[in-house]
Structures are given as structure tokens and as C-alpha cells.
PDB file of N, CA and C in Angstrom:
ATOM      1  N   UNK A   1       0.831  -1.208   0.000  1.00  0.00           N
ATOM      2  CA  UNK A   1       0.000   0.000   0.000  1.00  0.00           C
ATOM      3  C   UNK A   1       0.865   1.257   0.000  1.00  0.00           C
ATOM      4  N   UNK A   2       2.392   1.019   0.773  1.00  0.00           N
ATOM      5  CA  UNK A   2       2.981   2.552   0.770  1.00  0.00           C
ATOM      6  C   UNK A   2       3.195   2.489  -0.712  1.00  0.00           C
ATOM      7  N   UNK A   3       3.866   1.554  -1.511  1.00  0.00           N
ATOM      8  CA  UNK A   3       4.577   2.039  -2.725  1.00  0.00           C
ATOM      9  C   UNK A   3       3.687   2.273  -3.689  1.00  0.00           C
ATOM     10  N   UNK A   4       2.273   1.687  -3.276  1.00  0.00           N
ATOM     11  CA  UNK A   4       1.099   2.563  -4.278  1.00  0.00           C
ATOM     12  C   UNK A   4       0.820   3.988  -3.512  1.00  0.00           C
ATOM     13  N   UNK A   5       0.701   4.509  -2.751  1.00  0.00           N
ATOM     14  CA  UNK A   5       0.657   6.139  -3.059  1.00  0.00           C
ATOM     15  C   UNK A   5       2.008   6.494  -3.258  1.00  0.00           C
ATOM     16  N   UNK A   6       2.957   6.276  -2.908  1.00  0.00           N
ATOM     17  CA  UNK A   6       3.986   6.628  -3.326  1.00  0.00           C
ATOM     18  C   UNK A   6       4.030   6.950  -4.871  1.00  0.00           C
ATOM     19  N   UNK A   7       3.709   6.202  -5.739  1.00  0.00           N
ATOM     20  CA  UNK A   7       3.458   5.981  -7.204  1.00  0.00           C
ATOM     21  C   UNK A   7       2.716   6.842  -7.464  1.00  0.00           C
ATOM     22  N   UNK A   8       0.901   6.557  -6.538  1.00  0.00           N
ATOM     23  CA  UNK A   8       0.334   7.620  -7.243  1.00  0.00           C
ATOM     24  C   UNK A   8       0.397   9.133  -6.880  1.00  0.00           C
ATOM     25  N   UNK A   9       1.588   9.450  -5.776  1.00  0.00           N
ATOM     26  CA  UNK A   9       1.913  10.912  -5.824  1.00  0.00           C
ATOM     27  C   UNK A   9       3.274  11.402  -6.923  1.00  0.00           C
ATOM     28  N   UNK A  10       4.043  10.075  -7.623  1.00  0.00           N
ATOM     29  CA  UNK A  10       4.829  10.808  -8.040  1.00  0.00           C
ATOM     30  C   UNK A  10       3.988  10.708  -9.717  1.00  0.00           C
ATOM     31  N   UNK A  11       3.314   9.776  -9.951  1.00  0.00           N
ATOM     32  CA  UNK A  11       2.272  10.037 -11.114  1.00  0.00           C
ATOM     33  C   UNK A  11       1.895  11.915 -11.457  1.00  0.00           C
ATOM     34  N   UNK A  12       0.855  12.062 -10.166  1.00  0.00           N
ATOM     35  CA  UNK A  12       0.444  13.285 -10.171  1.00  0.00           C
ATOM     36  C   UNK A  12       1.158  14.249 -10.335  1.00  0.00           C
ATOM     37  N   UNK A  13       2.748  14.279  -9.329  1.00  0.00           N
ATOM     38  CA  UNK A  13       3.364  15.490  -9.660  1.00  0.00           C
ATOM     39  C   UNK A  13       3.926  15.341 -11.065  1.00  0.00           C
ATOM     40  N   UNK A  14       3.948  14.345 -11.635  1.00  0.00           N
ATOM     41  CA  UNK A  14       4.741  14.193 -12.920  1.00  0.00           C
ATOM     42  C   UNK A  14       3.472  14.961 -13.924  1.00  0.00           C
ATOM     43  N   UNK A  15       2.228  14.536 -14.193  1.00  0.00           N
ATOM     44  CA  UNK A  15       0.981  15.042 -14.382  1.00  0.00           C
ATOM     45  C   UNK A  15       1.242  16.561 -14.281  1.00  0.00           C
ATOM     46  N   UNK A  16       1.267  16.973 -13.312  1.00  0.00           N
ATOM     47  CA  UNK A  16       1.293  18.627 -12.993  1.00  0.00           C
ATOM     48  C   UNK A  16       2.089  19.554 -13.476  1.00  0.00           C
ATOM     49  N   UNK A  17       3.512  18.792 -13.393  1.00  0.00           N
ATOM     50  CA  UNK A  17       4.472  18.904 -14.197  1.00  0.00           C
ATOM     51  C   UNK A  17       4.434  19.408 -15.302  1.00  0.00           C
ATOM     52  N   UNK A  18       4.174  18.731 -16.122  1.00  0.00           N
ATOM     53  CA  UNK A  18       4.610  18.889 -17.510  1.00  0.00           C
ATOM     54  C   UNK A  18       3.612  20.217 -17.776  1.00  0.00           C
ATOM     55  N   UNK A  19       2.579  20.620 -17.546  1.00  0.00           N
ATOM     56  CA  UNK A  19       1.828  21.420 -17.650  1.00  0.00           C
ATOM     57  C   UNK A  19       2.467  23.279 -17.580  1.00  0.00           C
ATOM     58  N   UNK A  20       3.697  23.043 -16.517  1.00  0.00           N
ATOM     59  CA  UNK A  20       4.229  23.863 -16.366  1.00  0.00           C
ATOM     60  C   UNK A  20       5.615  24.124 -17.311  1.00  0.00           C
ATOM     61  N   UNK A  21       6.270  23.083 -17.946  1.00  0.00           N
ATOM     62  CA  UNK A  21       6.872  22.888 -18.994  1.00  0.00           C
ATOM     63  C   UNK A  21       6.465  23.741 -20.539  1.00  0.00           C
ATOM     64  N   UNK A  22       5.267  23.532 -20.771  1.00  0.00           N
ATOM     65  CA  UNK A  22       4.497  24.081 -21.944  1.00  0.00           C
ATOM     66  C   UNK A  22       3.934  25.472 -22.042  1.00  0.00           C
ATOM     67  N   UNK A  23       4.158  25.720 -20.412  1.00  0.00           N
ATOM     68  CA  UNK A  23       3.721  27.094 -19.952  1.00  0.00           C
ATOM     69  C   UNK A  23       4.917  28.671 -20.439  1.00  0.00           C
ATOM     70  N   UNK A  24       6.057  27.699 -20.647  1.00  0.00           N
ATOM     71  CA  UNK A  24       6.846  28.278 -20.640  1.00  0.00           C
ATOM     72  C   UNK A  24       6.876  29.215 -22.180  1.00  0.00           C
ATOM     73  N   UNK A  25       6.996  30.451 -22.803  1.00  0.00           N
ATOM     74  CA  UNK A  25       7.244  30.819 -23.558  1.00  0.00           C
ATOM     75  C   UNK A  25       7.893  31.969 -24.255  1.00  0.00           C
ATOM     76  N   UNK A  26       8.427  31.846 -25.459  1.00  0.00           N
ATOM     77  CA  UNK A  26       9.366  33.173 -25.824  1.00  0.00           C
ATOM     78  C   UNK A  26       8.778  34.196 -26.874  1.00  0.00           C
ATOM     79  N   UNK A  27       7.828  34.717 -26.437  1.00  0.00           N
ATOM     80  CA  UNK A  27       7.237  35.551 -27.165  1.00  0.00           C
ATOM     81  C   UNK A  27       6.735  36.288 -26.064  1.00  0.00           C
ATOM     82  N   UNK A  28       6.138  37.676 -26.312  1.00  0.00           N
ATOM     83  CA  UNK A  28       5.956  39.159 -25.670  1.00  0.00           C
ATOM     84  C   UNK A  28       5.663  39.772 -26.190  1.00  0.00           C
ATOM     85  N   UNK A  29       5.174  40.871 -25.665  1.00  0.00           N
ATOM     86  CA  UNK A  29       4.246  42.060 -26.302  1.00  0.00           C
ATOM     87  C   UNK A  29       4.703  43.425 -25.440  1.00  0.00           C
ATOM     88  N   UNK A  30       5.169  44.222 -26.019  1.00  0.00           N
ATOM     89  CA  UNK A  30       5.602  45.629 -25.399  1.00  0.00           C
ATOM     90  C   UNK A  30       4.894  46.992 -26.121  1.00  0.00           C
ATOM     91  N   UNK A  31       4.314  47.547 -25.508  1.00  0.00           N
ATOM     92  CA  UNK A  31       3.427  48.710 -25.870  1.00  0.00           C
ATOM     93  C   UNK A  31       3.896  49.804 -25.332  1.00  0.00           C
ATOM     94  N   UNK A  32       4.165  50.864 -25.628  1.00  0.00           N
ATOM     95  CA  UNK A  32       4.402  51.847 -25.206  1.00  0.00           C
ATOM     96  C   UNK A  32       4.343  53.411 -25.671  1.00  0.00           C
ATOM     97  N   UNK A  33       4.722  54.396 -25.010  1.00  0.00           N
ATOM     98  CA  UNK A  33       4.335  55.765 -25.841  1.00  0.00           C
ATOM     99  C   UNK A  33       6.055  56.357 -25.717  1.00  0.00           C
ATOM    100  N   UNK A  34       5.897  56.772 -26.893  1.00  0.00           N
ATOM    101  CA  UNK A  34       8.038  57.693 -27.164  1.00  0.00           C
ATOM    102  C   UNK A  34       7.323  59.055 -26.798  1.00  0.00           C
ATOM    103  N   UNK A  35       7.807  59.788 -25.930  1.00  0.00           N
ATOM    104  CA  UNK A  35       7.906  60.994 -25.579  1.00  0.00           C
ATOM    105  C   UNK A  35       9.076  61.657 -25.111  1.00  0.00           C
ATOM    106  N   UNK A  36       9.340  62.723 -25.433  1.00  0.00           N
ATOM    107  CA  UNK A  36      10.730  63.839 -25.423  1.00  0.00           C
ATOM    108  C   UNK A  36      10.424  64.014 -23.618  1.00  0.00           C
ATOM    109  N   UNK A  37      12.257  64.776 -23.510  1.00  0.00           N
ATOM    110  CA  UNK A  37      12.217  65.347 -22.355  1.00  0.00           C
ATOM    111  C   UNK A  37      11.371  66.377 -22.164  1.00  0.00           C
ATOM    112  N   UNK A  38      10.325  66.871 -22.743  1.00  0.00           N
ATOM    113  CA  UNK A  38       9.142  67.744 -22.400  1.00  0.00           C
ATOM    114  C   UNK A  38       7.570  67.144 -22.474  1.00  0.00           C
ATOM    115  N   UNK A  39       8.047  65.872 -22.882  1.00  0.00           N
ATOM    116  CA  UNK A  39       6.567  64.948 -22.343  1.00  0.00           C
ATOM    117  C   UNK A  39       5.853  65.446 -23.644  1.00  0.00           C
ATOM    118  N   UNK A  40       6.169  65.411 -25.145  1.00  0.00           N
ATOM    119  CA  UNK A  40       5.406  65.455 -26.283  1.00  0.00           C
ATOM    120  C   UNK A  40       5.677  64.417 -26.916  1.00  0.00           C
ATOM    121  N   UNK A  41       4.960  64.074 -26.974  1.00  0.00           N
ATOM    122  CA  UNK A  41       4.748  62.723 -28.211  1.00  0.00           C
ATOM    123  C   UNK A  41       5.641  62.953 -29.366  1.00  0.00           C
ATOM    124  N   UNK A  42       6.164  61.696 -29.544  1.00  0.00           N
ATOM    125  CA  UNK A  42       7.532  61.752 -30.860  1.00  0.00           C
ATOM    126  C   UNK A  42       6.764  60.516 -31.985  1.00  0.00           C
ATOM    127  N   UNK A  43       6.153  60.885 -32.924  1.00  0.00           N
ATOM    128  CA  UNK A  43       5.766  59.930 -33.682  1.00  0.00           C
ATOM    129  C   UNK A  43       6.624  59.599 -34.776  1.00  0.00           C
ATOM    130  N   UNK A  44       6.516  58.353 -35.057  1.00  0.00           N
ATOM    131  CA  UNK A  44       7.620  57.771 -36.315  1.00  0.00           C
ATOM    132  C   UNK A  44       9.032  57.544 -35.701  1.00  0.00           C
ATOM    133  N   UNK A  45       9.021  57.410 -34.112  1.00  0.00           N
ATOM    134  CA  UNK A  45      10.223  57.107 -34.024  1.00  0.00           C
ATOM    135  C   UNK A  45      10.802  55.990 -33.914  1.00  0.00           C
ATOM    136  N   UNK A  46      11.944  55.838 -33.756  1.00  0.00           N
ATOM    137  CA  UNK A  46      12.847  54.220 -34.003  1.00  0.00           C
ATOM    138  C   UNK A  46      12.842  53.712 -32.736  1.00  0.00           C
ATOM    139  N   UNK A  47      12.207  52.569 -32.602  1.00  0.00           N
ATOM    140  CA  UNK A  47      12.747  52.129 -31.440  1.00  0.00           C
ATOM    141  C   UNK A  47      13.609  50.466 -31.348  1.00  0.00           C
ATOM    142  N   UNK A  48      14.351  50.299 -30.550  1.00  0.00           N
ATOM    143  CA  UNK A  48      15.625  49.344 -30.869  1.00  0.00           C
ATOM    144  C   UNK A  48      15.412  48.713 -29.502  1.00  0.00           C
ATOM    145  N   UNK A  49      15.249  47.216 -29.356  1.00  0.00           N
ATOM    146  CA  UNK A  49      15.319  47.076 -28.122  1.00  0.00           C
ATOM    147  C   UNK A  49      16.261  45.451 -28.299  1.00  0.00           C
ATOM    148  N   UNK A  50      17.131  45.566 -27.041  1.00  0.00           N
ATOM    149  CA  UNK A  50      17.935  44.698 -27.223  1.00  0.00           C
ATOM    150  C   UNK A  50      18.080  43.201 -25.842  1.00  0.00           C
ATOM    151  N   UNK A  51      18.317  42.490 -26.351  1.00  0.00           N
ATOM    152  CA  UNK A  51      18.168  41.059 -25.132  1.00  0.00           C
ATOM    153  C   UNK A  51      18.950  41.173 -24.165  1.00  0.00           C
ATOM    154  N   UNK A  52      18.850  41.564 -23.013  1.00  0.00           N
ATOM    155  CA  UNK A  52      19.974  41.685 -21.976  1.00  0.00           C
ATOM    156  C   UNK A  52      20.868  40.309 -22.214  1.00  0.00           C
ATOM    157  N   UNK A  53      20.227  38.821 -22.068  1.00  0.00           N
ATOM    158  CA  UNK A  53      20.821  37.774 -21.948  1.00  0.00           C
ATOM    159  C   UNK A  53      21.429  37.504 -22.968  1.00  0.00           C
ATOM    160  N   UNK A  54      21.100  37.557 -24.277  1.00  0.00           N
ATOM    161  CA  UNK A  54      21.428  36.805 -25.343  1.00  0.00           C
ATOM    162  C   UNK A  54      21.787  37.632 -26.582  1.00  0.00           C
ATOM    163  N   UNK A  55      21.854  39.371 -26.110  1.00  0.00           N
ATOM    164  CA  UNK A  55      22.257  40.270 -27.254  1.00  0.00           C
ATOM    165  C   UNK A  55      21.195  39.868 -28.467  1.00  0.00           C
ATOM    166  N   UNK A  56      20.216  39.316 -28.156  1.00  0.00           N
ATOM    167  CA  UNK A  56      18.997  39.789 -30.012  1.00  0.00           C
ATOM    168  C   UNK A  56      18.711  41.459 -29.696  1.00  0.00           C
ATOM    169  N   UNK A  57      18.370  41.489 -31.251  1.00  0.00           N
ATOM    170  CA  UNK A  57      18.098  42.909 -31.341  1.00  0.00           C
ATOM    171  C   UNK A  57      16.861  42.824 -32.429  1.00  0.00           C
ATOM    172  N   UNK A  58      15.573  43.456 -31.768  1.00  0.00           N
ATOM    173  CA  UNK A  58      14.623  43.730 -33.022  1.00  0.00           C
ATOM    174  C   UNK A  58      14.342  45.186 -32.229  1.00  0.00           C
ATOM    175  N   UNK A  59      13.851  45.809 -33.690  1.00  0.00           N
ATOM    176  CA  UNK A  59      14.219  47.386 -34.394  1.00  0.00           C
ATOM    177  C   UNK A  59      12.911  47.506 -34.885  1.00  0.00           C
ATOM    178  N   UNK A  60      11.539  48.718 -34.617  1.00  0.00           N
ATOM    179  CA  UNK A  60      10.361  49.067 -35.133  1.00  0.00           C
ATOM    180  C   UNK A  60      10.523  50.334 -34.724  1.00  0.00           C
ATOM    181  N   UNK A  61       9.452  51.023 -35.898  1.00  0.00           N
ATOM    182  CA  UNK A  61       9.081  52.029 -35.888  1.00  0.00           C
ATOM    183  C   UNK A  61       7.370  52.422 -35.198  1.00  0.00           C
ATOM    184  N   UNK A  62       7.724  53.356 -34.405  1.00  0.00           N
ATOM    185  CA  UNK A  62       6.397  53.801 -33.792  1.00  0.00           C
ATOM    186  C   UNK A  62       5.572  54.399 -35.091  1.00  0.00           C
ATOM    187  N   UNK A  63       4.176  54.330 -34.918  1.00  0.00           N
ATOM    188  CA  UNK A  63       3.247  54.633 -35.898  1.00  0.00           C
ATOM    189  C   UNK A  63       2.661  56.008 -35.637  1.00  0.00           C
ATOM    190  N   UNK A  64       2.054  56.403 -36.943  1.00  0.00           N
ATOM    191  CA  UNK A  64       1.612  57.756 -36.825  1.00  0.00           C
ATOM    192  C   UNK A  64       1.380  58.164 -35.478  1.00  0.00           C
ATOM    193  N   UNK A  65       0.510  57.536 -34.512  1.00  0.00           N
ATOM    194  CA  UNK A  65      -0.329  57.983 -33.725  1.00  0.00           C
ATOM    195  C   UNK A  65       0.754  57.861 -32.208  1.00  0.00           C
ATOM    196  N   UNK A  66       2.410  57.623 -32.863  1.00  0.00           N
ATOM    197  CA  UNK A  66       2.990  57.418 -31.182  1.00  0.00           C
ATOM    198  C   UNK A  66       3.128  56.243 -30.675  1.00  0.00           C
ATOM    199  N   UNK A  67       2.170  55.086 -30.698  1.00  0.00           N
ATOM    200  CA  UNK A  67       2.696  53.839 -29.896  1.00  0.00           C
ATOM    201  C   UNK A  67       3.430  53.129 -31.370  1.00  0.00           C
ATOM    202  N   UNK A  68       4.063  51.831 -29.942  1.00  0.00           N
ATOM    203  CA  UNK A  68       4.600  50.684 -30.808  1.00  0.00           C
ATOM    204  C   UNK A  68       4.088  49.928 -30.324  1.00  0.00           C
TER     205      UNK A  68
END
């Protein structure tokens, strides 16, 4: 009887597990507004943002209206 719950707790955590495995992902979403040191909106500007860990670099332009 011990080595059956034993089993069926490491079943479950194995179960639970993997759930958190798949959870994992590399994609993101960053929104934001470009404004000058006087707090006016800068439209069409470049923005460059870079991977602390792994040095990638992707590069967009803010749209008419200011966000990216």
C-alpha cells in the first residue's frame, strides 16, 4: 500500500508537471508611448530594443499615432 501512493503521488506530480513545462514561452508584447524630455509625443520614431541575456536585437518604428 505505501509504494502505491507513493506511485500515485509521483504520477500526479509528474501530471502537474509537464503542464508547467508548456507554460513556458518566448514571445511578448511591449506597448508603449516615445515621448521627449518635455513629455510630447515623438511619432515615427525608431525604437531598438535589445536582449539583456542573449544580445537579439529587433528594431520598429512607432506609428503615426505614437505607440509601438
Amino acid at each position: 500500500m505505501k509504494s502505491f501512493n507513493l506511485c500515485a503521488a509521483l504520477l500526479l506530480l509528474f501530471i502537474l508537471g509537464t503542464g508547467l513545462v508548456f507554460a513556458q514561452s518566448d514571445r511578448g508584447t511591449l506597448r508603449g508611448t516615445v515621448t521627449d524630455p518635455s513629455d510630447a509625443v515623438v511619432p515615427n520614431a525608431r525604437v531598438v530594443l535589445r536582449g539583456v541575456g542573449n544580445g537579439e536585437r529587433r528594431e520598429t518604428t512607432t506609428g503615426e499615432e505614437d505607440h509601438f
